[in-house]
PDB file of N, CA and C in Angstrom:
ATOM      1  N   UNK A   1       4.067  43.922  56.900  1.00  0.00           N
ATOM      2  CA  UNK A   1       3.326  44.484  55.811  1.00  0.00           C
ATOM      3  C   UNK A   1       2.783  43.355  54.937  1.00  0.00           C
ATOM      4  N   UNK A   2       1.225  43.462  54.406  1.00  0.00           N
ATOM      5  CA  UNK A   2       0.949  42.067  53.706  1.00  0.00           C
ATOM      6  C   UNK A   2       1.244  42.675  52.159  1.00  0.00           C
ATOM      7  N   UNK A   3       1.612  41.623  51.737  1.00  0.00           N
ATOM      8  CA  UNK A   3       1.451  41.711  50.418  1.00  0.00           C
ATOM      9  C   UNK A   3       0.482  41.186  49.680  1.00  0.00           C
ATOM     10  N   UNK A   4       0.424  40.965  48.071  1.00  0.00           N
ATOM     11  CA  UNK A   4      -0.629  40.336  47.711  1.00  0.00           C
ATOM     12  C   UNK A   4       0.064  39.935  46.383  1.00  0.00           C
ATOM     13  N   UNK A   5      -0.203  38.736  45.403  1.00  0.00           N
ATOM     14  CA  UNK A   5       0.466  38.702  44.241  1.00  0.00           C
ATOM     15  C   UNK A   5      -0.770  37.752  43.575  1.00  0.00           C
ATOM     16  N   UNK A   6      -0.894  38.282  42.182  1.00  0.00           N
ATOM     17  CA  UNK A   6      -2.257  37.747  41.158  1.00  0.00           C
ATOM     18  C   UNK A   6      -1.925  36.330  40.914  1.00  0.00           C
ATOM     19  N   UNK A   7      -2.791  35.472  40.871  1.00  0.00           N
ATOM     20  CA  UNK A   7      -1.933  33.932  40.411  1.00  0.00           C
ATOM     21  C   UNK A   7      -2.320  33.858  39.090  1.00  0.00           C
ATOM     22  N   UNK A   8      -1.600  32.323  38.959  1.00  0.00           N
ATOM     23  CA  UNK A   8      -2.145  31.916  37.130  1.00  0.00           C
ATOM     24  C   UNK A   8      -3.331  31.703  37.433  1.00  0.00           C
ATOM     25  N   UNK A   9      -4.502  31.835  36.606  1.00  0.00           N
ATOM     26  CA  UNK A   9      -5.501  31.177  36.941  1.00  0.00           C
ATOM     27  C   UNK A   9      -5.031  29.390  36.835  1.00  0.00           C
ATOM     28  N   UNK A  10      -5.909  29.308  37.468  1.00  0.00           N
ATOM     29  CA  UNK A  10      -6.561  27.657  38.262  1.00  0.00           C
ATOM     30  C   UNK A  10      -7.260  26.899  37.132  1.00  0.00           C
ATOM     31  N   UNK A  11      -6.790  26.303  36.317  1.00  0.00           N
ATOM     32  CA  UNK A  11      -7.553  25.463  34.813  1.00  0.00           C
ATOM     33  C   UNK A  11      -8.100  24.156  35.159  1.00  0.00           C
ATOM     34  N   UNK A  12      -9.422  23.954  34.970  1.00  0.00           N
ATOM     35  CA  UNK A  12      -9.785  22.448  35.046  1.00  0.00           C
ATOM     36  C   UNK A  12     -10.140  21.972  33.809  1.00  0.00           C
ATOM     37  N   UNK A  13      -9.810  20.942  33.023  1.00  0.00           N
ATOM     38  CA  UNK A  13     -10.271  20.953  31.492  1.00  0.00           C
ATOM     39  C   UNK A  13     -10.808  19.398  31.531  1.00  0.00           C
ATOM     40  N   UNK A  14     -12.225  19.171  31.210  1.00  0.00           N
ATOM     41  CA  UNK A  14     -13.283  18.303  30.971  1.00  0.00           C
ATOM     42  C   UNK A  14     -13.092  18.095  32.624  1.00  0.00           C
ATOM     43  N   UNK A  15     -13.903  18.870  33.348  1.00  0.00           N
ATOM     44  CA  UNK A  15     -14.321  18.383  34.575  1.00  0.00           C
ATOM     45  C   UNK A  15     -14.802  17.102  34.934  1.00  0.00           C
ATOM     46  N   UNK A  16     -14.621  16.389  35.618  1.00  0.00           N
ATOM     47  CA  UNK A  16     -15.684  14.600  35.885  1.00  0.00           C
ATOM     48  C   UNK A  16     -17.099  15.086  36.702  1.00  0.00           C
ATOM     49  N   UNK A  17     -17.062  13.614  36.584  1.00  0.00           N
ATOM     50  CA  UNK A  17     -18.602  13.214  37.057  1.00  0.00           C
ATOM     51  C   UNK A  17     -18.295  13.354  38.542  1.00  0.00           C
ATOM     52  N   UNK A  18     -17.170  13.323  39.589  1.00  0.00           N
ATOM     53  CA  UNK A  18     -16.977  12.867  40.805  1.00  0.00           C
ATOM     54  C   UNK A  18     -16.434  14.139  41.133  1.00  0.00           C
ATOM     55  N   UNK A  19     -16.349  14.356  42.391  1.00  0.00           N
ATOM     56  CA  UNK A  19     -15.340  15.724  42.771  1.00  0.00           C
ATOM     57  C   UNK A  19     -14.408  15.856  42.868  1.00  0.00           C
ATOM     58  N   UNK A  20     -13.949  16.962  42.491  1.00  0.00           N
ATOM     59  CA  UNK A  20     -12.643  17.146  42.438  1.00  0.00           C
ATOM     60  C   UNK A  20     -12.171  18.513  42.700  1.00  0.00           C
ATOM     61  N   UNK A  21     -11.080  18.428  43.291  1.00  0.00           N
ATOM     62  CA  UNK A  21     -11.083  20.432  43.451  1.00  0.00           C
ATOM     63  C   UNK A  21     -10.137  20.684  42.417  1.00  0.00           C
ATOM     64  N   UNK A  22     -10.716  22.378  42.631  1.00  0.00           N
ATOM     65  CA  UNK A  22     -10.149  22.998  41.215  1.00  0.00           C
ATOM     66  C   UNK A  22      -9.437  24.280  41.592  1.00  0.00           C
ATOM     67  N   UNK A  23      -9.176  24.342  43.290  1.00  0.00           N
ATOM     68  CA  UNK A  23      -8.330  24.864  43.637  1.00  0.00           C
ATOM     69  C   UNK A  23      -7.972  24.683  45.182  1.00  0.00           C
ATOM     70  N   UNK A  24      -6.856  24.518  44.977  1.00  0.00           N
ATOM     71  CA  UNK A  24      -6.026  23.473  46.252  1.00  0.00           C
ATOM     72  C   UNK A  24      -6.089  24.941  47.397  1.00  0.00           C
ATOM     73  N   UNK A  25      -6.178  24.481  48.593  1.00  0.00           N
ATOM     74  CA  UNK A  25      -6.094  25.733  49.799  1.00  0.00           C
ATOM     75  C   UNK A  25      -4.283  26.276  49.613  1.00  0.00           C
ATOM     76  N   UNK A  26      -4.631  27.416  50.463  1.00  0.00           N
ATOM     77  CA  UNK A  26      -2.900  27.891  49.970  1.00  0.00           C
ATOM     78  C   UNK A  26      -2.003  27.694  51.423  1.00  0.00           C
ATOM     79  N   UNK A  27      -0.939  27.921  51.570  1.00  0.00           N
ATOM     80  CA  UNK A  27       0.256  27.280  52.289  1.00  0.00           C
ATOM     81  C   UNK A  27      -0.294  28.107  53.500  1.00  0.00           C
ATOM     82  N   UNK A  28      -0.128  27.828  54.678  1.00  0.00           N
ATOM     83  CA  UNK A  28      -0.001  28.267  55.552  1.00  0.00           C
ATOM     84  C   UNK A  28       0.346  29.897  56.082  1.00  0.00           C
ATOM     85  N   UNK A  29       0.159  30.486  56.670  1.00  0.00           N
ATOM     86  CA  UNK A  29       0.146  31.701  56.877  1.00  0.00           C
ATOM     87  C   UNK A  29      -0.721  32.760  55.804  1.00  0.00           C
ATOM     88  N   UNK A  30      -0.743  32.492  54.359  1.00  0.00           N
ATOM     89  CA  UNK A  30      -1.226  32.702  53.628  1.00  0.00           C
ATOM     90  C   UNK A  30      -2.527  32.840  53.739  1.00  0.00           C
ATOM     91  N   UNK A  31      -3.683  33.787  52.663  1.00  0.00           N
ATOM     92  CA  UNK A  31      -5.272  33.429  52.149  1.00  0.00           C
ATOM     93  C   UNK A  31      -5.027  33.955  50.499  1.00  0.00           C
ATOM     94  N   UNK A  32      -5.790  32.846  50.108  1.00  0.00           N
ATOM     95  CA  UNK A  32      -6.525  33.762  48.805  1.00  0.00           C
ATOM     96  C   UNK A  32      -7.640  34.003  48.387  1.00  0.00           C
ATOM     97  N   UNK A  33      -7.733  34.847  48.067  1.00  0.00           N
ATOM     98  CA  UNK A  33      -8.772  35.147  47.316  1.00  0.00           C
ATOM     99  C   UNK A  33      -9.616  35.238  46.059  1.00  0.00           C
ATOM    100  N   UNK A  34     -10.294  34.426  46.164  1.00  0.00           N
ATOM    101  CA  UNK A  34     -11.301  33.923  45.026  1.00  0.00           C
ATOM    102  C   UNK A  34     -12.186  35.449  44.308  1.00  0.00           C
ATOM    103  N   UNK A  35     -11.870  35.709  42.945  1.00  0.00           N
ATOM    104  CA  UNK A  35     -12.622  36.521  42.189  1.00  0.00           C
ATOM    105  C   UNK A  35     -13.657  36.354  41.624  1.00  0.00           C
ATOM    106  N   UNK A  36     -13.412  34.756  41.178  1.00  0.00           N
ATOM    107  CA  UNK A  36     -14.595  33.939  39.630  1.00  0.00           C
ATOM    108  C   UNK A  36     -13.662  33.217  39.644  1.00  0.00           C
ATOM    109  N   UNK A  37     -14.842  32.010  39.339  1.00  0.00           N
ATOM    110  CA  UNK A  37     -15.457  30.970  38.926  1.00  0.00           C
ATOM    111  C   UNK A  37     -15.659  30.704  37.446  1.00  0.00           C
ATOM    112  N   UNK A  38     -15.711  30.076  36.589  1.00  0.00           N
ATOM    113  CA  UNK A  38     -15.994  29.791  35.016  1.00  0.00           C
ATOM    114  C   UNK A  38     -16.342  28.763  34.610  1.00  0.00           C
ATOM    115  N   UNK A  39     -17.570  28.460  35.083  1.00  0.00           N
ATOM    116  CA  UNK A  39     -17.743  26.931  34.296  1.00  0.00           C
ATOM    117  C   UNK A  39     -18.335  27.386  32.779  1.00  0.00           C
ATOM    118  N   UNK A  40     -17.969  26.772  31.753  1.00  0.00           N
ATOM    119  CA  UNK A  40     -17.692  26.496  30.589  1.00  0.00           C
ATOM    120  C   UNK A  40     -18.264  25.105  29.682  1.00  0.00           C
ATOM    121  N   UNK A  41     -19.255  25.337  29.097  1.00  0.00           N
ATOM    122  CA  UNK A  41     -20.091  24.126  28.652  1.00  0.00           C
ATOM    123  C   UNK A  41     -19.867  23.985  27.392  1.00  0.00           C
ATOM    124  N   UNK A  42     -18.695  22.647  27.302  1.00  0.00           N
ATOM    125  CA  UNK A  42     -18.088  23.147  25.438  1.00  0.00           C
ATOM    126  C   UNK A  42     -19.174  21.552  25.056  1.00  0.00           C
ATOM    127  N   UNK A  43     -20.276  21.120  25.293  1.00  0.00           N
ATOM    128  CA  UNK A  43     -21.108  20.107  25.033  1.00  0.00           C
ATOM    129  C   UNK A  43     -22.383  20.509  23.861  1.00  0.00           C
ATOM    130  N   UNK A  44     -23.156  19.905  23.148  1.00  0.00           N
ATOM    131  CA  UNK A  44     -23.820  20.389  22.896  1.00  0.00           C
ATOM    132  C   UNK A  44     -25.341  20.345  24.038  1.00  0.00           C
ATOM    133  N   UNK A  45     -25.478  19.478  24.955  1.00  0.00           N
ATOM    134  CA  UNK A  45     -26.772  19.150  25.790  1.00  0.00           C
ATOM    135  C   UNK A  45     -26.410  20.331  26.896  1.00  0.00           C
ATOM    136  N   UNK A  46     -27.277  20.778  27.974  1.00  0.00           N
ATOM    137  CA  UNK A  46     -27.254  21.407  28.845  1.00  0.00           C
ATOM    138  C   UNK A  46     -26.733  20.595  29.946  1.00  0.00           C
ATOM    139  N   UNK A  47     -25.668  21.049  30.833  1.00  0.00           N
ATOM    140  CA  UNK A  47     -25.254  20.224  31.623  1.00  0.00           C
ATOM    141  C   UNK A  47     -25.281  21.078  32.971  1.00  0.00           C
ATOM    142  N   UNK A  48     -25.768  20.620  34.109  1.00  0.00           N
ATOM    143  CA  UNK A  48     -25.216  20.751  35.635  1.00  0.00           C
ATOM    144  C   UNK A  48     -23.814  20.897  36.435  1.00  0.00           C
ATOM    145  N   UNK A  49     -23.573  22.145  36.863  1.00  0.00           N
ATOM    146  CA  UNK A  49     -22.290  22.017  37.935  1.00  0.00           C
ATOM    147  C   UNK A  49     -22.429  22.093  39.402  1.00  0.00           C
ATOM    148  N   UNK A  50     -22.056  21.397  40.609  1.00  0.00           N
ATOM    149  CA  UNK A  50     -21.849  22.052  41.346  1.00  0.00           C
ATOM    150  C   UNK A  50     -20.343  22.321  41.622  1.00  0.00           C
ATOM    151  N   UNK A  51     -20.519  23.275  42.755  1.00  0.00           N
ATOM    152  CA  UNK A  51     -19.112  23.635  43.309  1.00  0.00           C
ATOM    153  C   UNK A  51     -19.435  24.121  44.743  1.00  0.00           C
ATOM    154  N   UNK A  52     -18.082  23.997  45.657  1.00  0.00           N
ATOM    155  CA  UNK A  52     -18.046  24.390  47.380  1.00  0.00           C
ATOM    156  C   UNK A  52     -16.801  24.721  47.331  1.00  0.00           C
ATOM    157  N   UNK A  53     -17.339  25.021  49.101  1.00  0.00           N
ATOM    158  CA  UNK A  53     -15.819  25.545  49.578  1.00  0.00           C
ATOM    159  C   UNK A  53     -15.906  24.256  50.920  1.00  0.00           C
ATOM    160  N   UNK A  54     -14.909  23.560  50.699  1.00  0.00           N
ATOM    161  CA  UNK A  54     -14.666  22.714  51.469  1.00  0.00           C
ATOM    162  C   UNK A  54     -13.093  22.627  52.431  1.00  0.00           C
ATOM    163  N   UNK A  55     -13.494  22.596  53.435  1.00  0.00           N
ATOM    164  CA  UNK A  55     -12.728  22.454  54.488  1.00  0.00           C
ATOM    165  C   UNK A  55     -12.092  20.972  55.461  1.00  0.00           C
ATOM    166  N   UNK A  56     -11.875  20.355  54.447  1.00  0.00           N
ATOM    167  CA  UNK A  56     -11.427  18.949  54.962  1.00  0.00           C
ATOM    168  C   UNK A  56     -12.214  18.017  55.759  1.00  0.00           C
ATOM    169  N   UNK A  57     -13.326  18.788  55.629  1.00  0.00           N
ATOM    170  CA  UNK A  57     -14.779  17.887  56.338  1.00  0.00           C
ATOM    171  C   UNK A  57     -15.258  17.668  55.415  1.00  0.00           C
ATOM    172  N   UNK A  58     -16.109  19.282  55.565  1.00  0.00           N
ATOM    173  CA  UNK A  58     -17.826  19.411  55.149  1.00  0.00           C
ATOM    174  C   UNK A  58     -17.355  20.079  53.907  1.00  0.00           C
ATOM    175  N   UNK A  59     -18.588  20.092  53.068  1.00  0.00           N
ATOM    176  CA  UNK A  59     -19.006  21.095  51.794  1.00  0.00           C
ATOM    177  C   UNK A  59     -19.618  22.160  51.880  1.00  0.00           C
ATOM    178  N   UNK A  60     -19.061  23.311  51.234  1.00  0.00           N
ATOM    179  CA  UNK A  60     -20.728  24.646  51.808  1.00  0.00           C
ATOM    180  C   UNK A  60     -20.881  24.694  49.890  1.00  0.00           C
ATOM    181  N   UNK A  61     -21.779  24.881  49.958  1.00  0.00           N
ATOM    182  CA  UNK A  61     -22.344  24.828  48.243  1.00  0.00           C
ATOM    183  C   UNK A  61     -21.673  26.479  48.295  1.00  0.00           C
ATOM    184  N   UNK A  62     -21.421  26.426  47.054  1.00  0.00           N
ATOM    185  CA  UNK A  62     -21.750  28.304  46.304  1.00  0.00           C
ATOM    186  C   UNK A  62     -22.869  27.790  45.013  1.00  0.00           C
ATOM    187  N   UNK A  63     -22.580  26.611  44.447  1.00  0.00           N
ATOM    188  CA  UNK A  63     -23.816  26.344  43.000  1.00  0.00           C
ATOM    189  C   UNK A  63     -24.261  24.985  43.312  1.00  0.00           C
ATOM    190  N   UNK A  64     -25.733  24.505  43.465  1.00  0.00           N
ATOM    191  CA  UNK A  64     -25.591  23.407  43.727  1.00  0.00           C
ATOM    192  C   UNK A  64     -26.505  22.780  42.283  1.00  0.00           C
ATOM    193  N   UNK A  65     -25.973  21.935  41.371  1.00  0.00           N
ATOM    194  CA  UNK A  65     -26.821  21.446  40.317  1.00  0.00           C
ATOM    195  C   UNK A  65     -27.402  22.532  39.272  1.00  0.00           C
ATOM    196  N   UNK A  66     -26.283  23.886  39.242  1.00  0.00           N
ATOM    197  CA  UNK A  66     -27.005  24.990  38.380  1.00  0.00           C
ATOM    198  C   UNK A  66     -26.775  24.688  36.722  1.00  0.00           C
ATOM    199  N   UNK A  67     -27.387  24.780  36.003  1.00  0.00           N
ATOM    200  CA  UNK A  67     -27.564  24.488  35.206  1.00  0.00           C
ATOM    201  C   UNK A  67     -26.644  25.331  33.772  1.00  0.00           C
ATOM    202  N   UNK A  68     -25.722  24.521  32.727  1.00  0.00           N
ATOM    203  CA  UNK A  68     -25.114  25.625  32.206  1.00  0.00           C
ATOM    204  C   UNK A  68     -25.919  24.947  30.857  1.00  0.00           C
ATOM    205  N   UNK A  69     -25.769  25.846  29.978  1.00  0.00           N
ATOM    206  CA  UNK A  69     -26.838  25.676  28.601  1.00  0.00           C
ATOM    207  C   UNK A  69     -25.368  25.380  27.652  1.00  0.00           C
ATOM    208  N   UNK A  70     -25.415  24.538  26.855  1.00  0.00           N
ATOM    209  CA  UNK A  70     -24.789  24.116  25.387  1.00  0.00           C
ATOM    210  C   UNK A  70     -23.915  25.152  25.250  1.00  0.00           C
ATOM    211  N   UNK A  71     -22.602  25.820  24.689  1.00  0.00           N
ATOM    212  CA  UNK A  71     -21.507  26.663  24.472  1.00  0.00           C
ATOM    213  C   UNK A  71     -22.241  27.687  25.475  1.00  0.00           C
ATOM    214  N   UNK A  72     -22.417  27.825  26.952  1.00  0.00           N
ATOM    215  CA  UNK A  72     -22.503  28.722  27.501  1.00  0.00           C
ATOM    216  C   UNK A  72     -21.706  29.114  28.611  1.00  0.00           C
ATOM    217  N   UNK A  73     -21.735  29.999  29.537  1.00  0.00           N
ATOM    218  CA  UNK A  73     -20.648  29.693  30.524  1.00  0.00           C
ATOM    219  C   UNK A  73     -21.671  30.383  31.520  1.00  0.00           C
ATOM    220  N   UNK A  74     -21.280  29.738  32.674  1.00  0.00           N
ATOM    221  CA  UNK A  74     -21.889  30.278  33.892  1.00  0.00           C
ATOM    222  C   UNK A  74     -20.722  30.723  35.080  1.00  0.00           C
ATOM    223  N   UNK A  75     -20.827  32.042  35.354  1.00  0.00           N
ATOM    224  CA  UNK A  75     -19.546  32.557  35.970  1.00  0.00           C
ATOM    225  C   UNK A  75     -20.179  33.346  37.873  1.00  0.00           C
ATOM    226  N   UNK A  76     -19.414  32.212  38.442  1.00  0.00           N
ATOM    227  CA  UNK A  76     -19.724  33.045  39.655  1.00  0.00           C
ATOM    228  C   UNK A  76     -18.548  33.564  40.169  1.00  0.00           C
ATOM    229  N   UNK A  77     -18.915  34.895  40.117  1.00  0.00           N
ATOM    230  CA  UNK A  77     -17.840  36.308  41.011  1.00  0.00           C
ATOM    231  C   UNK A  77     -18.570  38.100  40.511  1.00  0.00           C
ATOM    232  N   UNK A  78     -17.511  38.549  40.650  1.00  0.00           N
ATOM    233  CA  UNK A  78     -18.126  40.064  40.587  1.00  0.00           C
ATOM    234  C   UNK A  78     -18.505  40.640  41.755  1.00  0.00           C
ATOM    235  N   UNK A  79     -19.686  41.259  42.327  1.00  0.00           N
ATOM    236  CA  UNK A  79     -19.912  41.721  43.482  1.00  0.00           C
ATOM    237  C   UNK A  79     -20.089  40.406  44.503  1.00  0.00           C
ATOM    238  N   UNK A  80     -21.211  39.596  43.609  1.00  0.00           N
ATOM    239  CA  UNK A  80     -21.506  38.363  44.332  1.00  0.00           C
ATOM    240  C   UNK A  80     -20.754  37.374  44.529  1.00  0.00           C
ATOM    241  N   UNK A  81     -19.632  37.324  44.617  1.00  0.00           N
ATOM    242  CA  UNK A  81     -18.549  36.436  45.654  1.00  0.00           C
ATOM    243  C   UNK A  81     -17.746  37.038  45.370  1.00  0.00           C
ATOM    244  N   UNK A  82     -17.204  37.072  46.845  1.00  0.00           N
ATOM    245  CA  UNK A  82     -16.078  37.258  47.902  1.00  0.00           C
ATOM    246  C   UNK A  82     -15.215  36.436  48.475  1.00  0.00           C
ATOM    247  N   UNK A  83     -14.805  34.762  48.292  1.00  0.00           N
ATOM    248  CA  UNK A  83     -14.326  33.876  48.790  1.00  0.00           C
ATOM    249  C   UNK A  83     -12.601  33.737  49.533  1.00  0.00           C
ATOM    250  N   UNK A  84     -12.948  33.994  50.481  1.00  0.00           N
ATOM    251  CA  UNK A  84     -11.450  34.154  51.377  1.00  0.00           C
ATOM    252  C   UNK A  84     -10.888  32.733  51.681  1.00  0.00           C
ATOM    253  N   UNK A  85     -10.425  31.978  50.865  1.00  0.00           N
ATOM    254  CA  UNK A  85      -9.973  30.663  51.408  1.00  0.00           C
ATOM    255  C   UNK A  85      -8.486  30.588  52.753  1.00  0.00           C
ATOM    256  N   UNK A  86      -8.046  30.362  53.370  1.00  0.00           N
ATOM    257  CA  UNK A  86      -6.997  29.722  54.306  1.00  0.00           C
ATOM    258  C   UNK A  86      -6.676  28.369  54.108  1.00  0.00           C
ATOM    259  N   UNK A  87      -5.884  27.954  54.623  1.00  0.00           N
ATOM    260  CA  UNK A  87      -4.791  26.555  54.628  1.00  0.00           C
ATOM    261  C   UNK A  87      -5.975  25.817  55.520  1.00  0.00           C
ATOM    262  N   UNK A  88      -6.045  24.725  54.278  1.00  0.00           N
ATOM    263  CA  UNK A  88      -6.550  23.952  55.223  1.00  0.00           C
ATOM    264  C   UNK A  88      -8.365  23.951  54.025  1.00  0.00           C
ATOM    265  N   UNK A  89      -8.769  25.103  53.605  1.00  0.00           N
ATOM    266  CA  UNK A  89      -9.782  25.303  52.101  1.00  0.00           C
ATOM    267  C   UNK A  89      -9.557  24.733  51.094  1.00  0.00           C
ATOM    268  N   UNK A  90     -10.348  24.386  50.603  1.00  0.00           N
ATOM    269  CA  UNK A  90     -10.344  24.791  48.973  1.00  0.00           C
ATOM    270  C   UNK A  90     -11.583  24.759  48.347  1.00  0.00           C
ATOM    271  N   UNK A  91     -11.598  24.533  46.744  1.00  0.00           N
ATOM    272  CA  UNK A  91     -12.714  24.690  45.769  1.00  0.00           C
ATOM    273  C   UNK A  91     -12.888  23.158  45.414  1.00  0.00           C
ATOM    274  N   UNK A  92     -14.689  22.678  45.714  1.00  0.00           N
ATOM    275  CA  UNK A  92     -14.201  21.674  44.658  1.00  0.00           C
ATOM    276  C   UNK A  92     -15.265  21.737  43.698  1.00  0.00           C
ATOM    277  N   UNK A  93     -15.526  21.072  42.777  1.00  0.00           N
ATOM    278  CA  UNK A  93     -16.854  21.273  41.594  1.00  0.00           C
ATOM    279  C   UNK A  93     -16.787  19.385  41.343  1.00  0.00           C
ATOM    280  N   UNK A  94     -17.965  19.418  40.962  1.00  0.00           N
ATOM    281  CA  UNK A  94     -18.362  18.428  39.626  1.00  0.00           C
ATOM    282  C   UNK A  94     -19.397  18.301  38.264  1.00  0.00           C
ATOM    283  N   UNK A  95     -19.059  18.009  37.591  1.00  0.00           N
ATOM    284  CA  UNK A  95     -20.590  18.201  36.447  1.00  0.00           C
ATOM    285  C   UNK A  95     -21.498  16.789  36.455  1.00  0.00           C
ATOM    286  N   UNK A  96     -22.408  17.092  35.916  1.00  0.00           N
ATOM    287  CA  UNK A  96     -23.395  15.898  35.667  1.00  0.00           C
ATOM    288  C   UNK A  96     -22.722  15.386  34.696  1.00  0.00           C
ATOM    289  N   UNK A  97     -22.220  15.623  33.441  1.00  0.00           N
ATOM    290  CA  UNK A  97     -21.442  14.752  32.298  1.00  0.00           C
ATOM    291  C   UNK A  97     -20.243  14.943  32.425  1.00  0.00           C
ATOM    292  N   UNK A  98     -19.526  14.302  31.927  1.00  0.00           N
ATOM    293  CA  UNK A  98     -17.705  13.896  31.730  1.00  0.00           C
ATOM    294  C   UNK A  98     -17.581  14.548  31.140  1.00  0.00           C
ATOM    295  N   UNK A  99     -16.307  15.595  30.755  1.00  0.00           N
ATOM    296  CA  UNK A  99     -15.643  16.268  29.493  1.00  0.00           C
ATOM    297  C   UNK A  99     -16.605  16.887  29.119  1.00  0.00           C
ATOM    298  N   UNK A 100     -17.697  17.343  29.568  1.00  0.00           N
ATOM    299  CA  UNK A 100     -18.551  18.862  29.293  1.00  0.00           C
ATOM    300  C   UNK A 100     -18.384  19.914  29.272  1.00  0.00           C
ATOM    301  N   UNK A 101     -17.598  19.965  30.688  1.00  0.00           N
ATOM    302  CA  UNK A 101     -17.370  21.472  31.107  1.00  0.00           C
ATOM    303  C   UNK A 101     -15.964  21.527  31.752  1.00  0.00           C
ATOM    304  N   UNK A 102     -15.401  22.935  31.077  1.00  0.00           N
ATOM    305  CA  UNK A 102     -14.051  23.519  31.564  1.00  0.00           C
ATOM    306  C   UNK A 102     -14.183  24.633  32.588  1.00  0.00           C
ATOM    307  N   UNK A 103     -12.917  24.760  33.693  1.00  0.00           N
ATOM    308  CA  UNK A 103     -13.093  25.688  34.899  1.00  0.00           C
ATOM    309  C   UNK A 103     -12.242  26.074  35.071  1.00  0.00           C
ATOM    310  N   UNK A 104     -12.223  27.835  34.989  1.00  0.00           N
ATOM    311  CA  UNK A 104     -11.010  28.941  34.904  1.00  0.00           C
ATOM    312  C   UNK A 104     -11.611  29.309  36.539  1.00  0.00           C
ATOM    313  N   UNK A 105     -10.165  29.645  37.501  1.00  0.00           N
ATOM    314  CA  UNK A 105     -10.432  30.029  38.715  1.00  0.00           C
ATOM    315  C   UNK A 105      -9.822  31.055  39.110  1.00  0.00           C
ATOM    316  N   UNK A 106      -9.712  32.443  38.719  1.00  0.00           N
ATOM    317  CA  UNK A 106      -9.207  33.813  39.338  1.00  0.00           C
ATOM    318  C   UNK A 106      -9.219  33.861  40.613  1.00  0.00           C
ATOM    319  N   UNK A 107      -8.447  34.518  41.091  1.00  0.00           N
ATOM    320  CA  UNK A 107      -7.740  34.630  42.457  1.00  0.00           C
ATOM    321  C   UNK A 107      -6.450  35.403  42.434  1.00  0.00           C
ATOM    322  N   UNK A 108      -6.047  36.168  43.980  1.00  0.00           N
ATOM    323  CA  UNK A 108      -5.312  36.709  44.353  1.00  0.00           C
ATOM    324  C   UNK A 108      -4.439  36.053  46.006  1.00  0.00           C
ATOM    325  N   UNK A 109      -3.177  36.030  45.531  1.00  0.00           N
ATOM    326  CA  UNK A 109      -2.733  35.510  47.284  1.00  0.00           C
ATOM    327  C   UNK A 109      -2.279  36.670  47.884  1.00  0.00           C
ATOM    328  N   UNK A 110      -2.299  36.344  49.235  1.00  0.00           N
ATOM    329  CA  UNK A 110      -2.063  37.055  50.214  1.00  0.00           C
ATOM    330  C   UNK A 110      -0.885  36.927  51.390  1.00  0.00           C
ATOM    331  N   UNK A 111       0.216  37.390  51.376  1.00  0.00           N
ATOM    332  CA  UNK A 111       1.128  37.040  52.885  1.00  0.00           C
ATOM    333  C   UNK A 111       1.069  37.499  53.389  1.00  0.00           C
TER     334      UNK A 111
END
């Protein structure tokens, strides 16, 4: 029988310039599932995020260079993503400026 249990969200606070993930793949046997995304622009200039789902290779974009405006937030989930990560996934993001932008990551696991 699978179960499923809500996590803490996933906090990134002043994202960098370089990548970094902002949510680690989950243990083996396991998936989770990605709800939203939150990038968070506590800057006053408009700043750029991207983010993927990367698989220990490659990158697949979900935002590539989208643009978040001064105290705004740009949130991808809702109908429009569905992200099923496995062992071996994860999330990564970066911004165009240092300490611009913060990243809340909702999700659900799965055994």
């Amino acid at each position: 029988m699978q179960t499923s249990q809500i996590q803490s969200p996933s906090l990134t606070s002043s994202l960098g310039t370089s990548v970094a993930t902002i949510l680690a793949g989950p243990p083996a046997s396991t998936y989770t599932a990605v709800s939203a995304i939150t990038f968070c622009n506590k800057s006053g200039s408009n700043c750029w995020v991207t983010c993927s789902i990367y698989n220990g290779t490659t990158d697949v974009y979900l935002a590539w260079q989208a643009t978040v405006a001064p105290g705004d937030t740009l949130v991808l989930g809702g109908v429009n993503l569905k992200v099923l990560l496995s062992n071996g996934f994860s999330l990564r993001a970066l911004a165009q400026t240092a300490a611009a932008i913060d990243v809340t990551v909702s999700s659900v696991q799965f055994t």
